[in-house]
C-alpha atoms as a PDB file:
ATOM      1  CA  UNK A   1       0.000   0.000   0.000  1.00  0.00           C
ATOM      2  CA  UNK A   2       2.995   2.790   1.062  1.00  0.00           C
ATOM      3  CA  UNK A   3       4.256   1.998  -2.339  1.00  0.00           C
ATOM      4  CA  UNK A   4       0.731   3.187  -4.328  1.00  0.00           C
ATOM      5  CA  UNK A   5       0.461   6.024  -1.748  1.00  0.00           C
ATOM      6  CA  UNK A   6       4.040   7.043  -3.083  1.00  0.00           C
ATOM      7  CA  UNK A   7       3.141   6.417  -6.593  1.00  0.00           C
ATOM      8  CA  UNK A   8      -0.668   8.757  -6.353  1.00  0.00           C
ATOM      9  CA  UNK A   9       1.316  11.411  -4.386  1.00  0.00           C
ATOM     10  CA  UNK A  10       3.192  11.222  -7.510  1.00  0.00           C
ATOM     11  CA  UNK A  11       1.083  11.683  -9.628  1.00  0.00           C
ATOM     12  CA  UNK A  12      -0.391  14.738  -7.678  1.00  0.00           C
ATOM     13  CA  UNK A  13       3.010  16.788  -7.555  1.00  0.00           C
ATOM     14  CA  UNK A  14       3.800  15.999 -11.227  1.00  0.00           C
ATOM     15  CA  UNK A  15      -0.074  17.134 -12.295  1.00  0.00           C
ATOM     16  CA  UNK A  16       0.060  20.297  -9.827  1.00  0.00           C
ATOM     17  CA  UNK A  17       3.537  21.305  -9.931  1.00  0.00           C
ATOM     18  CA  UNK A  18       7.381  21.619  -8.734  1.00  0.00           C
ATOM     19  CA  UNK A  19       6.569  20.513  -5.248  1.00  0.00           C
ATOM     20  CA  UNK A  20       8.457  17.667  -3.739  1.00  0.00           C
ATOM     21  CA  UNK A  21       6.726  16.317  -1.007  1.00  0.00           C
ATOM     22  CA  UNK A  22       2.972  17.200   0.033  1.00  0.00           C
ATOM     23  CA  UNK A  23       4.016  19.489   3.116  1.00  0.00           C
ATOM     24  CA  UNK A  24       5.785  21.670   0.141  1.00  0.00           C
ATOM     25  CA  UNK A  25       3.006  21.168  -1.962  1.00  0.00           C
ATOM     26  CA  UNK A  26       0.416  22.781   1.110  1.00  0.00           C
ATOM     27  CA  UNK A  27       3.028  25.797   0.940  1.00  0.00           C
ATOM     28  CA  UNK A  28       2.755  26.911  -2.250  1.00  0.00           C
ATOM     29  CA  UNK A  29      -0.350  27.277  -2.146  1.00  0.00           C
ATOM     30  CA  UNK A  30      -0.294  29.272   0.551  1.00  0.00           C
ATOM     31  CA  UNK A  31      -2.334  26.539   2.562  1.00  0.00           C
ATOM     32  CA  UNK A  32      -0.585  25.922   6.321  1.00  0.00           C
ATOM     33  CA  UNK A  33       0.696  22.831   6.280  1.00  0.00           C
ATOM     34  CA  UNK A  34      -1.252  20.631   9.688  1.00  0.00           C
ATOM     35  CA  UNK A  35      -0.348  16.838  10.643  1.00  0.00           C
ATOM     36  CA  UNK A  36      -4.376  16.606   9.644  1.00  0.00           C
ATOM     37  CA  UNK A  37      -3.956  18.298   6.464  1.00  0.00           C
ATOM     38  CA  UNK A  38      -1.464  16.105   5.597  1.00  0.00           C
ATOM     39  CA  UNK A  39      -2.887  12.494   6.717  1.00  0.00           C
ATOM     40  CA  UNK A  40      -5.879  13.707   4.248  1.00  0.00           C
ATOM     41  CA  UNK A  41      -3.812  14.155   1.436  1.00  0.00           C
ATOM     42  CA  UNK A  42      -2.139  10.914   2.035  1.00  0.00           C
ATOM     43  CA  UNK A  43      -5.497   9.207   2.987  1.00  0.00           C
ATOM     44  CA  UNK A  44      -6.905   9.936  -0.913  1.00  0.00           C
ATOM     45  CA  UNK A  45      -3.903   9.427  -2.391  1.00  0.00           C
ATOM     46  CA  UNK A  46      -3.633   6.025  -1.120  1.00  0.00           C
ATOM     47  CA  UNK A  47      -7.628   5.270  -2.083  1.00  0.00           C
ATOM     48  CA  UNK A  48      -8.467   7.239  -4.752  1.00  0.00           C
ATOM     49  CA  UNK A  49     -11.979   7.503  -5.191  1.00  0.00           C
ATOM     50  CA  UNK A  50     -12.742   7.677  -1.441  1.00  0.00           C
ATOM     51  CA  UNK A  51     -15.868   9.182   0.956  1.00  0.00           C
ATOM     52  CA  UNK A  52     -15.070  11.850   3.307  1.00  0.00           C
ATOM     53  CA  UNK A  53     -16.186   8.774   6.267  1.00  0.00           C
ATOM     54  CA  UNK A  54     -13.238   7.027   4.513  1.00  0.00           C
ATOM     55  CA  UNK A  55     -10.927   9.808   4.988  1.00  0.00           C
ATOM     56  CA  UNK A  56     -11.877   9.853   8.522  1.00  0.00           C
ATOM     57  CA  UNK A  57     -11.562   6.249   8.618  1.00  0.00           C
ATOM     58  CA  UNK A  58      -7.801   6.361   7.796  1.00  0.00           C
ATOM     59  CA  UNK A  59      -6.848   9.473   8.903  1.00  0.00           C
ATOM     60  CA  UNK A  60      -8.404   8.483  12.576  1.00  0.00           C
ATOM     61  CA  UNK A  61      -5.960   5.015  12.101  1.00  0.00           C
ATOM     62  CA  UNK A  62      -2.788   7.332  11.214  1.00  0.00           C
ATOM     63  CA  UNK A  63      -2.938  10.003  13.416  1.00  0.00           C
ATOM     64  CA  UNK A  64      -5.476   9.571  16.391  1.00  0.00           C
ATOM     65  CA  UNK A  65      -8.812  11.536  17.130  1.00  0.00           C
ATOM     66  CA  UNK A  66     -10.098  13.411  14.493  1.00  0.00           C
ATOM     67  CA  UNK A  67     -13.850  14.815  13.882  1.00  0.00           C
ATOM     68  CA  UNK A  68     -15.680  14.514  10.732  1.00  0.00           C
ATOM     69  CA  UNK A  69     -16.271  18.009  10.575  1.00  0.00           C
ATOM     70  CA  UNK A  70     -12.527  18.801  10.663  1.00  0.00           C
ATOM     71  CA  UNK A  71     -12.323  15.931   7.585  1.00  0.00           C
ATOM     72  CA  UNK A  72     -14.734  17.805   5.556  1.00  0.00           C
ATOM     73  CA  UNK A  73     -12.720  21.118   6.346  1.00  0.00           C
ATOM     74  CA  UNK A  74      -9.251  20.090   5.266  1.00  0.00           C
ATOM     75  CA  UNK A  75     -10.770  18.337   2.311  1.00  0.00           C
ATOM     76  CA  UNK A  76     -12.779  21.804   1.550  1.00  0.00           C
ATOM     77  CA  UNK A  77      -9.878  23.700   1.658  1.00  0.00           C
ATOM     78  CA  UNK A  78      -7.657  21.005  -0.695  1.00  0.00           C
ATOM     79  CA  UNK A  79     -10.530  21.136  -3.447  1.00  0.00           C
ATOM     80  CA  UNK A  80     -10.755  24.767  -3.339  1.00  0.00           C
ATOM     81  CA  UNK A  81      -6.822  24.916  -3.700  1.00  0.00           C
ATOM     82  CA  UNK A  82      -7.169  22.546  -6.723  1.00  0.00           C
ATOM     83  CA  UNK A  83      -5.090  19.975  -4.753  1.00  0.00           C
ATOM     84  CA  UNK A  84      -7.759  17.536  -4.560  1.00  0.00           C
ATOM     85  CA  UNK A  85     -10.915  16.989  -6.644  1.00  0.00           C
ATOM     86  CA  UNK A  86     -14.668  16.591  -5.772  1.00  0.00           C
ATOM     87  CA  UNK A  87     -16.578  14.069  -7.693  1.00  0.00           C
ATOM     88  CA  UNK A  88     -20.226  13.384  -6.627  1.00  0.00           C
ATOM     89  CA  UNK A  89     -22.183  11.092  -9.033  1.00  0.00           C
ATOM     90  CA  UNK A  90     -25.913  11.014  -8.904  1.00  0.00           C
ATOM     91  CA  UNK A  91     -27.444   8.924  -6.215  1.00  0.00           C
ATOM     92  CA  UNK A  92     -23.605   8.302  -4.564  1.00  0.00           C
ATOM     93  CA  UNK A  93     -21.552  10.632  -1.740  1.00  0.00           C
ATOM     94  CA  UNK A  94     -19.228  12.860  -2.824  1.00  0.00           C
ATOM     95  CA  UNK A  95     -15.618  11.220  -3.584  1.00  0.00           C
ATOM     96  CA  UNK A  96     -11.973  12.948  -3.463  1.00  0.00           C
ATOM     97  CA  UNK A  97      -9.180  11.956  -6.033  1.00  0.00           C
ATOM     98  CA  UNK A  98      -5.656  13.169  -6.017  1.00  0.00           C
ATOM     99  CA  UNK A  99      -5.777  13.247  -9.881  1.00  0.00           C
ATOM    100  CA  UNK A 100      -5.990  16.696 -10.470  1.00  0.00           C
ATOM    101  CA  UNK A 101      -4.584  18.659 -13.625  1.00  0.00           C
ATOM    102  CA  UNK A 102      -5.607  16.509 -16.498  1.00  0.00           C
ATOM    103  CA  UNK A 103      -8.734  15.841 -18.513  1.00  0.00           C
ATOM    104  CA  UNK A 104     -10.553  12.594 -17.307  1.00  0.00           C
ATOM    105  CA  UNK A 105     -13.570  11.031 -16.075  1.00  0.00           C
ATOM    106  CA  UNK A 106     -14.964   7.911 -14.820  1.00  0.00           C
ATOM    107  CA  UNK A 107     -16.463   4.706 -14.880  1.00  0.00           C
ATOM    108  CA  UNK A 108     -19.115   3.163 -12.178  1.00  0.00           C
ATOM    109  CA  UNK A 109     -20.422   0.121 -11.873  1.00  0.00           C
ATOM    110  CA  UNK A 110     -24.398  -0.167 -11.510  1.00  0.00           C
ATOM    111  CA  UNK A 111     -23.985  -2.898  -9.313  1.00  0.00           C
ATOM    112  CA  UNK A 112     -21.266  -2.995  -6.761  1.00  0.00           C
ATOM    113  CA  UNK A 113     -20.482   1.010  -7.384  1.00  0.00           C
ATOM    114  CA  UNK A 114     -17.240   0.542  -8.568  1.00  0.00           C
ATOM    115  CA  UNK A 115     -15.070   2.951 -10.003  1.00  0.00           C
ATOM    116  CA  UNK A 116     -12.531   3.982 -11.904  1.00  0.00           C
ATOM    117  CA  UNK A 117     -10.617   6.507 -14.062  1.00  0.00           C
ATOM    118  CA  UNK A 118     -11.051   6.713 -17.757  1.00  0.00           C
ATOM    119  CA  UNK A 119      -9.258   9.442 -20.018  1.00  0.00           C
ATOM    120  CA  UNK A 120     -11.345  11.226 -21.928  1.00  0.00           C
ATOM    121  CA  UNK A 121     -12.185  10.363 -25.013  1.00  0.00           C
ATOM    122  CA  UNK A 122     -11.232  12.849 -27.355  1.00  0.00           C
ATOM    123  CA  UNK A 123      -9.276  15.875 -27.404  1.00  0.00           C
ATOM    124  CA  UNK A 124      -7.888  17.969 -24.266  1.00  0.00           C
ATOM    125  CA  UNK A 125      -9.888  20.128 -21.801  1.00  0.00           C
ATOM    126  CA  UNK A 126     -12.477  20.478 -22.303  1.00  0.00           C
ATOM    127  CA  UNK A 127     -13.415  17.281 -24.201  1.00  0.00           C
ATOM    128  CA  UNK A 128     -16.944  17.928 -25.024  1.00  0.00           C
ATOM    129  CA  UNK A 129     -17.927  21.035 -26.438  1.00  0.00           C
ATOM    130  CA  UNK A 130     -21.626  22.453 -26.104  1.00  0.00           C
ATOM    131  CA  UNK A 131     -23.740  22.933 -28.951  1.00  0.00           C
ATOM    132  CA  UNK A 132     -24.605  26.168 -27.170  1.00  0.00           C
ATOM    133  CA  UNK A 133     -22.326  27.183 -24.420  1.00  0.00           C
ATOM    134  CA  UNK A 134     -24.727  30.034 -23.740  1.00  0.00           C
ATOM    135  CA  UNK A 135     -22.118  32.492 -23.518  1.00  0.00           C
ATOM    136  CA  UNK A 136     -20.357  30.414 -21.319  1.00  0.00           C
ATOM    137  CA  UNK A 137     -16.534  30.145 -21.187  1.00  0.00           C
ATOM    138  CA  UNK A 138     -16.266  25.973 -20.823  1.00  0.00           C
ATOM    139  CA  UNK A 139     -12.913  24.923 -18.961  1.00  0.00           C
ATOM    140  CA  UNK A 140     -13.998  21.573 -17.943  1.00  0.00           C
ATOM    141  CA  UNK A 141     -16.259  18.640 -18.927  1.00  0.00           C
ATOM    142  CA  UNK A 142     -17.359  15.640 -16.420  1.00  0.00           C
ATOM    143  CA  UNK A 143     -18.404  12.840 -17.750  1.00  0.00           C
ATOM    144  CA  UNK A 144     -19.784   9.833 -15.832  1.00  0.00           C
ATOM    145  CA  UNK A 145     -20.159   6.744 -17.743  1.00  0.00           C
ATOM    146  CA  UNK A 146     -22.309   3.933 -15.963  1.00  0.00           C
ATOM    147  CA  UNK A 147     -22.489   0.387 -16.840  1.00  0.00           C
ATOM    148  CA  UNK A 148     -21.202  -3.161 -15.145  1.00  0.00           C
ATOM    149  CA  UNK A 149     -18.028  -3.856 -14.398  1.00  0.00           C
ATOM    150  CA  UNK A 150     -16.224  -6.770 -15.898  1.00  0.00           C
ATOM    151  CA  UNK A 151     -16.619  -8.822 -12.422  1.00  0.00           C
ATOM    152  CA  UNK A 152     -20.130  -7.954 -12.237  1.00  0.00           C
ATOM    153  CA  UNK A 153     -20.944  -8.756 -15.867  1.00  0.00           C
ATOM    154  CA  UNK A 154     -19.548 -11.926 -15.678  1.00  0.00           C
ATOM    155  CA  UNK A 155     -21.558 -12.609 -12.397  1.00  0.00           C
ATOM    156  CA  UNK A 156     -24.723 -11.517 -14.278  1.00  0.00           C
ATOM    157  CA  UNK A 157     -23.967 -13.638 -17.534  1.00  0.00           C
ATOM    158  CA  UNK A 158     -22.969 -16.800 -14.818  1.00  0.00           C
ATOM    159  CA  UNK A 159     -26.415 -16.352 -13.141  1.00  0.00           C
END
């Protein structure tokens, strides 16, 4: 496990930027750098995809006592920052990922809620583009796809 929590924060300092180490990456952002702060960062980068009672989970198993409501702050303030993203699909809690900085979306599983990263499908940032953006100027696209995953499919087809 240390080694895919080495390999996500990674990924996040080589999306986000020169920073060598998480604690450096709080600081350029301007964000002050807390044992809690951290243990979040680390906490999503080793389970991407994961609920803020997750975080809280592992972050209470690393460093001790901590309250949900001090969970949702640091995670708040790591979105807002751009260190972190927020994904909430319909009828599911909101998720945080440490892949920040590209142009991709995801796949869940109707069944056991699975899911994963998939890059997007065509073109960079944003990927779709609106038959009317309204006036809009359109710097992202998320795109959910839903479906059954290969372990549930082959449950289904076994049934």
């Amino acid at each position: 496990m240390n080694g895919q929590i080495f390999e996500s924060i990674n990924n996040l300092i080589y999306y986000v930027g020169v920073a060598t180490d998480p604690a450096d990456l709080l600081r350029q952002r301007g964000i002050q750098v807390t044992a809690q702060r951290l243990a979040v960062v680390r906490a999503v980068a080793g389970q991407p995809h994961i609920t803020a009672d997750g975080v809280a989970e592992v972050v209470r198993a690393e460093i001790g006592a901590i309250s949900l409501q001090s969970v949702y702050d640091a995670l708040g303030v790591l979105v807002a920052e751009g260190l972190l993203r927020r994904i909430q699909p319909a009828g599911s809690p909101a998720r945080f990922e440490d892949r920040v900085g590209d142009n991709h979306h995801h796949l869940i599983c109707r069944v056991c809620g699975r899911l994963v990263d998939v890059d997007c499908a065509v073109g960079a940032a944003p990927c779709l583009t609106a038959v009317d953006d309204m006036g809009y100027e359109i710097d992202e696209a998320e795109v959910i796809y839903w479906g059954l995953c290969p372990g549930c499919s082959a449950t289904r087809r076994s049934s």
